[in-house]
C-alpha atoms as a PDB file:
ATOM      1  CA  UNK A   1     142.616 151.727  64.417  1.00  0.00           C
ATOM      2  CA  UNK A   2     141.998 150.655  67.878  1.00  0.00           C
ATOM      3  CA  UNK A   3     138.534 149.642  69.205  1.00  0.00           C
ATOM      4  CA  UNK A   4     136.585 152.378  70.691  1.00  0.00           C
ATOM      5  CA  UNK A   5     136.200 150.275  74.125  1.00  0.00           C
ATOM      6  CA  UNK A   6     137.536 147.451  75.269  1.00  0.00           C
ATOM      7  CA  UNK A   7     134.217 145.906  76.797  1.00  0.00           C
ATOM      8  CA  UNK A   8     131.659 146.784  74.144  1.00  0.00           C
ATOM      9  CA  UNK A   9     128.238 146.929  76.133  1.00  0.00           C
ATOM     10  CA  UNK A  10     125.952 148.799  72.940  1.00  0.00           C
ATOM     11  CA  UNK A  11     123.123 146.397  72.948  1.00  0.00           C
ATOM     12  CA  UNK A  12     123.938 145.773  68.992  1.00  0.00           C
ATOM     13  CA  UNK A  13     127.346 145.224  69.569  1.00  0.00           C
ATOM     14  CA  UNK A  14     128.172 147.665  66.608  1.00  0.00           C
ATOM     15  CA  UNK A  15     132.428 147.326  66.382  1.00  0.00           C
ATOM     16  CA  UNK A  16     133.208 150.972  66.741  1.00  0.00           C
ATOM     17  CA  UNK A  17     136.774 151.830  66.346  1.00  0.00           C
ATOM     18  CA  UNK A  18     138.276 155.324  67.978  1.00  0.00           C
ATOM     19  CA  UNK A  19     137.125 158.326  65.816  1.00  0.00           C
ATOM     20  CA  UNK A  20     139.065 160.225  63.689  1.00  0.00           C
ATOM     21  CA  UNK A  21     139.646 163.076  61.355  1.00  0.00           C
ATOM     22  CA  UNK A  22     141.905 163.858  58.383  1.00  0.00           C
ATOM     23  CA  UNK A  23     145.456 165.669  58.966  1.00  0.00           C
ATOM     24  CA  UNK A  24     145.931 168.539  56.125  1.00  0.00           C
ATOM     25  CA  UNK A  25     144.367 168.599  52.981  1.00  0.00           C
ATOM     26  CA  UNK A  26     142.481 171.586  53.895  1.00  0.00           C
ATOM     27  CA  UNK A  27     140.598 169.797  57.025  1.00  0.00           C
ATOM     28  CA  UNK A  28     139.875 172.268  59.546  1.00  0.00           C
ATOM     29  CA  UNK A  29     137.565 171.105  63.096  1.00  0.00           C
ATOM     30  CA  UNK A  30     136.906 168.488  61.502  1.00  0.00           C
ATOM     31  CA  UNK A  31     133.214 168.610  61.421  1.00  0.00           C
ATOM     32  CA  UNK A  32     132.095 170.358  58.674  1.00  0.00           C
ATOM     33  CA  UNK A  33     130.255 168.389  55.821  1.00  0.00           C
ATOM     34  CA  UNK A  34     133.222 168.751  53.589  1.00  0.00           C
ATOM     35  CA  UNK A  35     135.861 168.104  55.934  1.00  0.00           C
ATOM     36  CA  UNK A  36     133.961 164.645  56.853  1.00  0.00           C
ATOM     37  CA  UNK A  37     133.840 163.833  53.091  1.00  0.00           C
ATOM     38  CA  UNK A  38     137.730 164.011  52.765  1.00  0.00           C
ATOM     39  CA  UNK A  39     138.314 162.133  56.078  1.00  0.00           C
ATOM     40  CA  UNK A  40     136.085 159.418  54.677  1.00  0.00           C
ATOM     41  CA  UNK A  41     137.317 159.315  51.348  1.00  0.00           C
ATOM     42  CA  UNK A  42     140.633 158.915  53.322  1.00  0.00           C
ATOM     43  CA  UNK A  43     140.047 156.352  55.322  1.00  0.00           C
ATOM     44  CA  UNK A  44     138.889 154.100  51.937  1.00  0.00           C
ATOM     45  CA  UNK A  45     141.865 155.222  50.251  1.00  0.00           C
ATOM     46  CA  UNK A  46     144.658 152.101  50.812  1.00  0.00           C
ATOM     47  CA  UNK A  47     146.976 154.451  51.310  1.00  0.00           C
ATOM     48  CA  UNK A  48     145.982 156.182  53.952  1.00  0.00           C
ATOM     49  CA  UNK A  49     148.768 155.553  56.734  1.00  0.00           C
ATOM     50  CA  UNK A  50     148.018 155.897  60.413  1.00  0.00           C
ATOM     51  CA  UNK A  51     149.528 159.539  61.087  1.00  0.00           C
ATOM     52  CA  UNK A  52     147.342 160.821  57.942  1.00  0.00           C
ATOM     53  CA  UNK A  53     144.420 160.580  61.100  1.00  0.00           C
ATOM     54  CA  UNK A  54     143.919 162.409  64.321  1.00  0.00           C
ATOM     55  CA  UNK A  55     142.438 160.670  67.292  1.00  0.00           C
ATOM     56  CA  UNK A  56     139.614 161.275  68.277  1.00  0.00           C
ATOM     57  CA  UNK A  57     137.610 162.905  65.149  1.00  0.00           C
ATOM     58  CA  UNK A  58     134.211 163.321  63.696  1.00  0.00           C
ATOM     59  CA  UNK A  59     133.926 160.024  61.984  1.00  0.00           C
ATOM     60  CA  UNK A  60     133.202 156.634  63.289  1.00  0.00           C
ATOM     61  CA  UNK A  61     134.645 153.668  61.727  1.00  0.00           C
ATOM     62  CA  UNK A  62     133.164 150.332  62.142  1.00  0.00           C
ATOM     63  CA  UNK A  63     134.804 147.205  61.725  1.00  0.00           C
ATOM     64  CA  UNK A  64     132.538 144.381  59.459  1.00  0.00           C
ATOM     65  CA  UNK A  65     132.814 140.816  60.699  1.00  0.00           C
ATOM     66  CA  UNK A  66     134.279 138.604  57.798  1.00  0.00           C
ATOM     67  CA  UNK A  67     132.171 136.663  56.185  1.00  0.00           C
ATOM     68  CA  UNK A  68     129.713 139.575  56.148  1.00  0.00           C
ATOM     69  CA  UNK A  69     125.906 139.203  56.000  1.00  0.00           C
ATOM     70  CA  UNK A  70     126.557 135.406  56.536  1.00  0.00           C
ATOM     71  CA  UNK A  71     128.222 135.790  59.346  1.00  0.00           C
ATOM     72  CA  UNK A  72     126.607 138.729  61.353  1.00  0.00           C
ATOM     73  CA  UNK A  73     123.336 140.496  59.618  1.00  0.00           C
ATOM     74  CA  UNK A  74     124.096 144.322  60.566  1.00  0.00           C
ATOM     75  CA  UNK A  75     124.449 147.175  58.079  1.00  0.00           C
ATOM     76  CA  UNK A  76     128.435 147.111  58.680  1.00  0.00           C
ATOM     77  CA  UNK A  77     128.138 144.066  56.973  1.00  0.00           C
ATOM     78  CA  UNK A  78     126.048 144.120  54.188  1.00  0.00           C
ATOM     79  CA  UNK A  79     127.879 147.732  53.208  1.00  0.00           C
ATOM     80  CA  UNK A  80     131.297 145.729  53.024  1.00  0.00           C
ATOM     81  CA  UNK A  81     129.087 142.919  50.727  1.00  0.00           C
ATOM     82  CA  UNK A  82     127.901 145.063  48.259  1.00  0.00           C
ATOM     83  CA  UNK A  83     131.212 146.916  47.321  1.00  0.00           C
ATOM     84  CA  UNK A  84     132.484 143.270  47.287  1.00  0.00           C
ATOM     85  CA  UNK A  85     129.831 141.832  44.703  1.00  0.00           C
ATOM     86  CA  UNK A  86     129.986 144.945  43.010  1.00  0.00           C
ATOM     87  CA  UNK A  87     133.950 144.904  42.256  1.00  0.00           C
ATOM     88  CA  UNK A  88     134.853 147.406  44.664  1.00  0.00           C
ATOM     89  CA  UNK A  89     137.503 147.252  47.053  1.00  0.00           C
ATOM     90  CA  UNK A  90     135.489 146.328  50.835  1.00  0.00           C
ATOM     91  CA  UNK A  91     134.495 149.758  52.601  1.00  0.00           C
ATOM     92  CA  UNK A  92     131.507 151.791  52.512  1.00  0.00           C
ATOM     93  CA  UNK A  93     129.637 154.615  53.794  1.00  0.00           C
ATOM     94  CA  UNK A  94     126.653 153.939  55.712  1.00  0.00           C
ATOM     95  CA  UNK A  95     123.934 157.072  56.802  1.00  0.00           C
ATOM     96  CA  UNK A  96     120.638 157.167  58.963  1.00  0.00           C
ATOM     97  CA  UNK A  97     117.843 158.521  56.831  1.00  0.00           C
ATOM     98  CA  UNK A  98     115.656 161.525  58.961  1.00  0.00           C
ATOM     99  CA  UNK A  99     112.426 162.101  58.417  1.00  0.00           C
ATOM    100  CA  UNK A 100     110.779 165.572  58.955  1.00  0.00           C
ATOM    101  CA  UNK A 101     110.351 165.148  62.505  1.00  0.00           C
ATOM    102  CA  UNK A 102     114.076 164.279  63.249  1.00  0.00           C
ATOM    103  CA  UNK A 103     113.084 160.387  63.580  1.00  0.00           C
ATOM    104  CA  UNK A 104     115.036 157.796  62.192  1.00  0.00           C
ATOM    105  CA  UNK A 105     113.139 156.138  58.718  1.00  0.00           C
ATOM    106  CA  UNK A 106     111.938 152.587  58.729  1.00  0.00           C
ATOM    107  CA  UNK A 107     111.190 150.786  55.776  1.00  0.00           C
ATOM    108  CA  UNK A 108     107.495 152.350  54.595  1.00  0.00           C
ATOM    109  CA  UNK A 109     109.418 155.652  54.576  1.00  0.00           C
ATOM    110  CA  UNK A 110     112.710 154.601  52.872  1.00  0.00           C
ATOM    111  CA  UNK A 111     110.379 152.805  50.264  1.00  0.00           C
ATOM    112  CA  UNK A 112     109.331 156.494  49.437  1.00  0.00           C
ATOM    113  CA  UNK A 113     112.580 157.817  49.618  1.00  0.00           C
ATOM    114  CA  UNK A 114     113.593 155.062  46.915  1.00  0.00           C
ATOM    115  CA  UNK A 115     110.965 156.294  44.741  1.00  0.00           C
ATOM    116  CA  UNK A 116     111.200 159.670  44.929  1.00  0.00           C
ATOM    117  CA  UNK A 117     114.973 159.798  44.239  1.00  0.00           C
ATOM    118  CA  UNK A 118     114.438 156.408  41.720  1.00  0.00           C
ATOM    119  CA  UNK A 119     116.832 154.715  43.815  1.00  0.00           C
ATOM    120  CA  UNK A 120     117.569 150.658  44.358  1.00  0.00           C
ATOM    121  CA  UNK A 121     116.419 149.053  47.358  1.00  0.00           C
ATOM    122  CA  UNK A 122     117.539 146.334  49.188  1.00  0.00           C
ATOM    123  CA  UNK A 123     116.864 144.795  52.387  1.00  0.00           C
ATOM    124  CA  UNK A 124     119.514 142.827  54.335  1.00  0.00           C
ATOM    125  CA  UNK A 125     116.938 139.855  54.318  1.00  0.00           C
ATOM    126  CA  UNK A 126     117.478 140.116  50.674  1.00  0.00           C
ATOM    127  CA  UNK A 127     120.968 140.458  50.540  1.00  0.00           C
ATOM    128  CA  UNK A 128     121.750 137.083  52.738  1.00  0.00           C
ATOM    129  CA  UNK A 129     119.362 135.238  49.921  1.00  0.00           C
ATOM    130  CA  UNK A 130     121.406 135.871  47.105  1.00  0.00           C
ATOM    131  CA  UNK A 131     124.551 134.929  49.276  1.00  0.00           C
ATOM    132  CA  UNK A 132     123.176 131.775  50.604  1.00  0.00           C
ATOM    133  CA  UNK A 133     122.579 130.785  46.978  1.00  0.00           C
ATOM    134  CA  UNK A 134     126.391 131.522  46.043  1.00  0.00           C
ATOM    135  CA  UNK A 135     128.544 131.549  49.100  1.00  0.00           C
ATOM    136  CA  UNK A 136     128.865 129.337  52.257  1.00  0.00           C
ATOM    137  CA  UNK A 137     131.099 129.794  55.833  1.00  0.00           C
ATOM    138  CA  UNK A 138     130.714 126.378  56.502  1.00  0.00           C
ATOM    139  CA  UNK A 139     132.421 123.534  55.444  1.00  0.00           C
ATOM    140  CA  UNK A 140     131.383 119.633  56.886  1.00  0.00           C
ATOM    141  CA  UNK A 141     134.060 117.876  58.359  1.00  0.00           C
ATOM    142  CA  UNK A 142     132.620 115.375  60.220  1.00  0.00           C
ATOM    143  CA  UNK A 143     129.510 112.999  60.169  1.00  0.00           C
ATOM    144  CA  UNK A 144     128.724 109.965  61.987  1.00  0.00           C
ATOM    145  CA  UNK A 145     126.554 108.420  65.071  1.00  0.00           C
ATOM    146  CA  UNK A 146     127.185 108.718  68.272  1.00  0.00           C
ATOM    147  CA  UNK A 147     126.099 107.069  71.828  1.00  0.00           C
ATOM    148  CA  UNK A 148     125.651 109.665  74.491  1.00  0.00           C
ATOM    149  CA  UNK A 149     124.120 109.543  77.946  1.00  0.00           C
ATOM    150  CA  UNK A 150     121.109 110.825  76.321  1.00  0.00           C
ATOM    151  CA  UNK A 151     120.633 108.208  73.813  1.00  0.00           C
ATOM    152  CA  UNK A 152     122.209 108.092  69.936  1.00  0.00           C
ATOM    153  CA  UNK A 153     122.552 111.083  68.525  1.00  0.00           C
ATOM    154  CA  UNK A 154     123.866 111.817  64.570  1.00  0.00           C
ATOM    155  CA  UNK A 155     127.268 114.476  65.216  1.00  0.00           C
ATOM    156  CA  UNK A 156     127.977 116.586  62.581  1.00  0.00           C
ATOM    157  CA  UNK A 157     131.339 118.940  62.796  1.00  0.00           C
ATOM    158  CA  UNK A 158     131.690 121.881  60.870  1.00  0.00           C
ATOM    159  CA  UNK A 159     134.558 123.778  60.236  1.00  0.00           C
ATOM    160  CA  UNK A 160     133.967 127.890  59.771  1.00  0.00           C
ATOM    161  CA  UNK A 161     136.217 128.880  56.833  1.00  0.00           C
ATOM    162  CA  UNK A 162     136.977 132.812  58.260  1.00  0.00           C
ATOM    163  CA  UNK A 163     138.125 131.594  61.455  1.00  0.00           C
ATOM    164  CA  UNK A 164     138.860 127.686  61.651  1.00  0.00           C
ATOM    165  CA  UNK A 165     136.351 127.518  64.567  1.00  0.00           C
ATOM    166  CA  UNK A 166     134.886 124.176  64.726  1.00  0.00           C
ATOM    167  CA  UNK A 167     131.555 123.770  65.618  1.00  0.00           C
ATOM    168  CA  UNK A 168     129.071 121.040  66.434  1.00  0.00           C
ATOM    169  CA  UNK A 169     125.461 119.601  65.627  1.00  0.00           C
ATOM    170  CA  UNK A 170     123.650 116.972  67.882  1.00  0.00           C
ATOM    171  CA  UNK A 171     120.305 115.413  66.083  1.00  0.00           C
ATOM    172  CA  UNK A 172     118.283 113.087  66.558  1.00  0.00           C
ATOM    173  CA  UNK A 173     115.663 111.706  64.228  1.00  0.00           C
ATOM    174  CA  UNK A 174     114.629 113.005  60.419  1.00  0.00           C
ATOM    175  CA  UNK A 175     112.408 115.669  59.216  1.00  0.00           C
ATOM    176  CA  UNK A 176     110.781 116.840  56.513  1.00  0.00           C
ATOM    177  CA  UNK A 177     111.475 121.051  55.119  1.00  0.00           C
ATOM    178  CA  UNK A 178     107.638 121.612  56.638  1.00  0.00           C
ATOM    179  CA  UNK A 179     108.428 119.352  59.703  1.00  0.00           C
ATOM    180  CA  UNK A 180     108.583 121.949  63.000  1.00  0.00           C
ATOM    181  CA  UNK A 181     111.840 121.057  64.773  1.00  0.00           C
ATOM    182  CA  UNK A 182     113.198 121.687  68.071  1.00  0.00           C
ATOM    183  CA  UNK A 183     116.434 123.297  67.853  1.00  0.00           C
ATOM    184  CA  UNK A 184     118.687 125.047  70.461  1.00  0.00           C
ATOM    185  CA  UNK A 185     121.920 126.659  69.765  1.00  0.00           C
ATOM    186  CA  UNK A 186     124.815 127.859  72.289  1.00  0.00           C
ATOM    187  CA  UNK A 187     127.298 129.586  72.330  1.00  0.00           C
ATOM    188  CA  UNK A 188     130.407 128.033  73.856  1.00  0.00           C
ATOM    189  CA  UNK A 189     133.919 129.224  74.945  1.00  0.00           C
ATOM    190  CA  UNK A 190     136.213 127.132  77.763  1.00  0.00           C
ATOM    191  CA  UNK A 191     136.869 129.865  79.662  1.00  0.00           C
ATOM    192  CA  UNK A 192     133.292 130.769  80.203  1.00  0.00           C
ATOM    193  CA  UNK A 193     131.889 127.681  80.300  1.00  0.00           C
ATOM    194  CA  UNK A 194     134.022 127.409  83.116  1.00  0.00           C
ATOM    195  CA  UNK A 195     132.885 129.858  85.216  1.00  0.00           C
ATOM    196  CA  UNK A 196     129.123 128.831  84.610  1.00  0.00           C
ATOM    197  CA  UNK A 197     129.633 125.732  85.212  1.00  0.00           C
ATOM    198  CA  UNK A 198     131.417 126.846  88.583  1.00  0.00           C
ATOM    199  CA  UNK A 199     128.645 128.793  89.700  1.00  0.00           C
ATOM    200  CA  UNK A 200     125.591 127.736  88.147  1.00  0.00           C
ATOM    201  CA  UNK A 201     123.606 124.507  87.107  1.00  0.00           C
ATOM    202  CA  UNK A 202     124.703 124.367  83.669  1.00  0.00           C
ATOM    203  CA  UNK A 203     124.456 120.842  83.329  1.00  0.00           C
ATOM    204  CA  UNK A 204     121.056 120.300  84.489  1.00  0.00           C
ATOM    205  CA  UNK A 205     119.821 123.244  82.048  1.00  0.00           C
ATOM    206  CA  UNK A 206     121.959 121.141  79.327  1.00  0.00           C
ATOM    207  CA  UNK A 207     120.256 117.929  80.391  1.00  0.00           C
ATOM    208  CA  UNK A 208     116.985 119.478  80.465  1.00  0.00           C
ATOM    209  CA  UNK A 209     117.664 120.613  76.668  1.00  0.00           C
ATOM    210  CA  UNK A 210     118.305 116.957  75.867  1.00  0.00           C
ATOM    211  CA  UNK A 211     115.073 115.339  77.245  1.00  0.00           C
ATOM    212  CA  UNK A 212     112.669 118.145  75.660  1.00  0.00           C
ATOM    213  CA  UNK A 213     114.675 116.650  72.466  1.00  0.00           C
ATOM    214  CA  UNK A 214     114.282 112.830  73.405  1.00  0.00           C
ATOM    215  CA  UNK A 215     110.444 113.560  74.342  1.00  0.00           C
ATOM    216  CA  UNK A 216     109.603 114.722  71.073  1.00  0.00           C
ATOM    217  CA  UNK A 217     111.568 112.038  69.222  1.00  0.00           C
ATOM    218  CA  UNK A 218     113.658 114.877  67.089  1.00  0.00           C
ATOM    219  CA  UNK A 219     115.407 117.950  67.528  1.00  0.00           C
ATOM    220  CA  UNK A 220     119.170 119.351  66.938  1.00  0.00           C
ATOM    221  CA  UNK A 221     121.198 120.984  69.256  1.00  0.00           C
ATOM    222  CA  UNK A 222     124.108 122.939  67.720  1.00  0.00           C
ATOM    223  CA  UNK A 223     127.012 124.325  69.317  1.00  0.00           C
ATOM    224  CA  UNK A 224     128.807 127.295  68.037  1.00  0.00           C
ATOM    225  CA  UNK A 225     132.525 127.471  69.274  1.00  0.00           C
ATOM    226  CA  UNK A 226     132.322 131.360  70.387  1.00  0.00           C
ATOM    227  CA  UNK A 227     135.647 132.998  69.667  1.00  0.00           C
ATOM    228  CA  UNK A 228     135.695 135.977  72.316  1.00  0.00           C
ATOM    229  CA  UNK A 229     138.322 138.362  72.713  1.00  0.00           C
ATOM    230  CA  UNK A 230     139.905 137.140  76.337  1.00  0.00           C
ATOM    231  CA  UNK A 231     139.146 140.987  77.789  1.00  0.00           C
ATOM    232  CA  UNK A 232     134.977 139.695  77.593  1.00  0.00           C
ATOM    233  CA  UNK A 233     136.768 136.939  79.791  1.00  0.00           C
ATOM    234  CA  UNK A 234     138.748 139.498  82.523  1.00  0.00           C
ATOM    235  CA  UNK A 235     135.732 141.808  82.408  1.00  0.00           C
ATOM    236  CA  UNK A 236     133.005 138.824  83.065  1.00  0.00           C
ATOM    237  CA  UNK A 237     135.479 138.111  86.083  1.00  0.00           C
ATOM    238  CA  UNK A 238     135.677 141.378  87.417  1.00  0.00           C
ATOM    239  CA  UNK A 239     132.180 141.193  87.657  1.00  0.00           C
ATOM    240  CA  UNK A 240     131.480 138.481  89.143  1.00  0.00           C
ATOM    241  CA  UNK A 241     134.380 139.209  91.906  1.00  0.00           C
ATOM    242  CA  UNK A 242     132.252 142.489  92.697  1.00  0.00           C
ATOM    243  CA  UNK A 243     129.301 140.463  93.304  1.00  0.00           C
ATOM    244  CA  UNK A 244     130.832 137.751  95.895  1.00  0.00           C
ATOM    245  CA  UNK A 245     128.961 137.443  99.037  1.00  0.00           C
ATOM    246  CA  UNK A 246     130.647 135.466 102.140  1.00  0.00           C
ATOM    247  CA  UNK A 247     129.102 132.388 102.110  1.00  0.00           C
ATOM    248  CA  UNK A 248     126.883 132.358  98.793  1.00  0.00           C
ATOM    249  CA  UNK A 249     127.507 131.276  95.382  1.00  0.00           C
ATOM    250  CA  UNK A 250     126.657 133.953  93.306  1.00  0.00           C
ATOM    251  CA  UNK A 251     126.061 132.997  89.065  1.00  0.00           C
ATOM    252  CA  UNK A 252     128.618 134.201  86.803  1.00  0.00           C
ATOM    253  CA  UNK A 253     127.261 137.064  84.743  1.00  0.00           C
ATOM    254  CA  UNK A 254     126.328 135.903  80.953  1.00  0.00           C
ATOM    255  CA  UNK A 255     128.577 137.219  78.737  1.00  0.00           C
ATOM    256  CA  UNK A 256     127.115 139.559  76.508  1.00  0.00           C
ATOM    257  CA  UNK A 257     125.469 138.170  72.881  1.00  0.00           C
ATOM    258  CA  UNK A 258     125.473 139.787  69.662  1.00  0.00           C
ATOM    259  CA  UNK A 259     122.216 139.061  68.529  1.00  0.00           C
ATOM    260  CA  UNK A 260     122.943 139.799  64.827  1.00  0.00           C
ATOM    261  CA  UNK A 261     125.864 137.799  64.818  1.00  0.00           C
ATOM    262  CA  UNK A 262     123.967 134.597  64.358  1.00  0.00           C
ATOM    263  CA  UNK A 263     125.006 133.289  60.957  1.00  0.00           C
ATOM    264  CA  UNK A 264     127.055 130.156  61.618  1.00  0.00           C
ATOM    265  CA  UNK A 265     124.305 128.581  63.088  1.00  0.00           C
ATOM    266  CA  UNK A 266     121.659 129.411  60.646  1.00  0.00           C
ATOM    267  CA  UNK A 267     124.264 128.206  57.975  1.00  0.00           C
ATOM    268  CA  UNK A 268     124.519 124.982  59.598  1.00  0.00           C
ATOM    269  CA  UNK A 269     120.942 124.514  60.713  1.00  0.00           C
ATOM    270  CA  UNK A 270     120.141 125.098  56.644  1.00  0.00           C
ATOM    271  CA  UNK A 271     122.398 122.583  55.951  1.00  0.00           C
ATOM    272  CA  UNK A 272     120.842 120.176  58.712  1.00  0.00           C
ATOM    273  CA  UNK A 273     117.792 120.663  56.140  1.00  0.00           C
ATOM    274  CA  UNK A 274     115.735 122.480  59.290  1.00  0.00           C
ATOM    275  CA  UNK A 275     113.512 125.656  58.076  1.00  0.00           C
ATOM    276  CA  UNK A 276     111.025 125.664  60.571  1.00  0.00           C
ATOM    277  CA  UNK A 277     111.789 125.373  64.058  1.00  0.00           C
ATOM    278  CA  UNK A 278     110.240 125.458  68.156  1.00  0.00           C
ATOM    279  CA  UNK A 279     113.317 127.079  69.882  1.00  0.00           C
ATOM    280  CA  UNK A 280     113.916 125.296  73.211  1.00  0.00           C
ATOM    281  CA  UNK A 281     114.056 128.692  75.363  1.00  0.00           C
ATOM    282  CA  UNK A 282     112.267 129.575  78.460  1.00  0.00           C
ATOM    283  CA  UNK A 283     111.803 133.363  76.866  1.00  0.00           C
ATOM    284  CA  UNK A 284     110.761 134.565  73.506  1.00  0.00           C
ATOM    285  CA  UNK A 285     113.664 135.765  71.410  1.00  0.00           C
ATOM    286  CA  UNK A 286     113.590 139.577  69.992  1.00  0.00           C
ATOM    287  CA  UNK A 287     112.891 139.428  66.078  1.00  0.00           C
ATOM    288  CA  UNK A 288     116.855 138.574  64.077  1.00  0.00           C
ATOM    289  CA  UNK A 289     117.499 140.459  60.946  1.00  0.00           C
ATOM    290  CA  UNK A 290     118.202 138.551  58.347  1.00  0.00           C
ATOM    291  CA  UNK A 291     116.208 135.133  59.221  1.00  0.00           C
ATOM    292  CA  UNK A 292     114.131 134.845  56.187  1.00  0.00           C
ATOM    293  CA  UNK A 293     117.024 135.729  53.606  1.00  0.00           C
ATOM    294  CA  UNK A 294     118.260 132.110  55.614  1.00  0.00           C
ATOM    295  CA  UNK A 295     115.196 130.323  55.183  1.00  0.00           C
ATOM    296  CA  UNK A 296     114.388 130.266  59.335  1.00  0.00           C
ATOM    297  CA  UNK A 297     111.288 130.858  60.749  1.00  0.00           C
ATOM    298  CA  UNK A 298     110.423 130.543  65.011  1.00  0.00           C
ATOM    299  CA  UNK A 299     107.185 128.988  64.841  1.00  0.00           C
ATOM    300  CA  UNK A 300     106.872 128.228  68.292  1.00  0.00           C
ATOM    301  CA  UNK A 301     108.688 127.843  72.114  1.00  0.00           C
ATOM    302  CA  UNK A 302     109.619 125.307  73.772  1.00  0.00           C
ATOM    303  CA  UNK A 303     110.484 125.506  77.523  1.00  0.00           C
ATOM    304  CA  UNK A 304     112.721 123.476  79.487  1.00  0.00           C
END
């Protein structure tokens, strides 16, 4: 199935694919409650073949990241893991539970839900917990010291086993699990680097980064090679040509982040032995899903 949009601009970055429905078997619009239940027990079925489903539909497929709850901590994700550690073959049907008054139900409410119907639940938090403890994404590939403009730093390289992405870690110093550390993590990609580093002062912000880390004596900077489809590229450019002024450099537009989609670098900052930590960020961060299941907690900001 193709995505739904090319530039995905849903401020979860949920991977919707086109919708569909199910040719024959008795489905009619399309949108009755039966007629959704065969077009989803169709599209889990492996032998569903593309013309078995019109375009568009009534149901919304979403595409899971791989490496699931490790890798990005949305519900597509931990659906996919639970048919996985359960035996099943990866799909699953995720709903929004309504309370009375149409809203959607947070946790208090499904908690009564569970009990009422005496059903399991789980939270995502809870899910990436028990996969931490049995699964990794990482693997460490390489580990030694290195002299840098901003002093000696300890480089780790880590190689993500979905993708073959390599990523960094920069650290300097040693800490303890209670020890508050300053971390910062970005997300790189050549061609968008690029373009920042055309139009804006990327490499003071970087050096800034650096010193906050040399004035407190510790810290780790980690650098997650960001593997982004080359449309986020052509539609980042399109952008920026629609904001050019004669005369005036105008900053690239940032390229839009996934903020569930955070897992390779709380892997590797777990493995960097880091559990508490001052995030070097001029603005406070909106709460992650997922970060206690990885043993992360923000205790403070640092600003640079």
């Amino acid at each position: 199935l193709d995505m739904m949009v090319g530039n995905n601009t849903d401020p979860m970055e949920t991977a919707f694919t086109i919708s569909v429905d199910l040719r024959g078997s008795g489905v009619t619009t399309g949108i009755s409650a039966s007629d959704r239940a065969k077009t989803i027990k169709a599209l889990t079925d492996e032998q569903t073949k593309p013309h078995d489903l019109s375009r568009p539909g009534h149901i919304f497929p979403l595409i899971a990241k791989e490496g699931g709850v490790l890798r990005r901590t949305g519900h597509t994700e931990a659906a996919i893991d639970f048919a996985r550690l359960a035996g099943f073959q990866p799909a699953g049907v995720i709903v929004e539970i309504m309370n009375e008054d149409g809203s959607m139900a947070r946790l208090p409410q499904l908690v009564d839900v569970a009990k009422q119907f005496n059903l399991k639940l789980v939270s995502i938090e809870d899910l990436v917990a028990y996969r931490m403890e049995h699964d990794s994404l990482i693997e460490k590939k390489e580990d030694f010291e290195l002299e840098t403009r901003f002093g000696r730093f300890r480089l780790r390289a880590y190689l993500q086993t979905t993708n073959n992405q390599v990523h960094i870690a920069l650290t300097k110093g040693s800490w303890s699990a209670n020890t508050e550390v300053p971390v910062r993590v970005n997300a790189s990609m050549v061609n968008n680097d690029l373009l920042a580093s055309l139009t804006q002062d990327t490499h003071q912000t970087l050096d800034a980064m650096f010193h906050v880390i040399n004035d407190h004596g510790l810290g780790a900077m980690v650098f997650i090679n960001q593997n982004n489809p080359s449309l986020n590229v052509l539609s980042r450019l399109t952008q920026l040509k629609s904001l050019q002024v004669a005369g005036t450099v105008v900053k690239a537009p940032q390229l839009p982040m996934d903020n569930k989609d955070f897992g390779i670098g709380a892997q590797i900052l777990h493995d960097l032995g880091i559990h508490k930590i001052k995030l070097i960020s001029n603005h406070q961060q909106s709460k992650r899903v997922g970060m206690i299941g990885y043993g992360l907690e923000i205790t403070d900001y640092i600003s640079y």
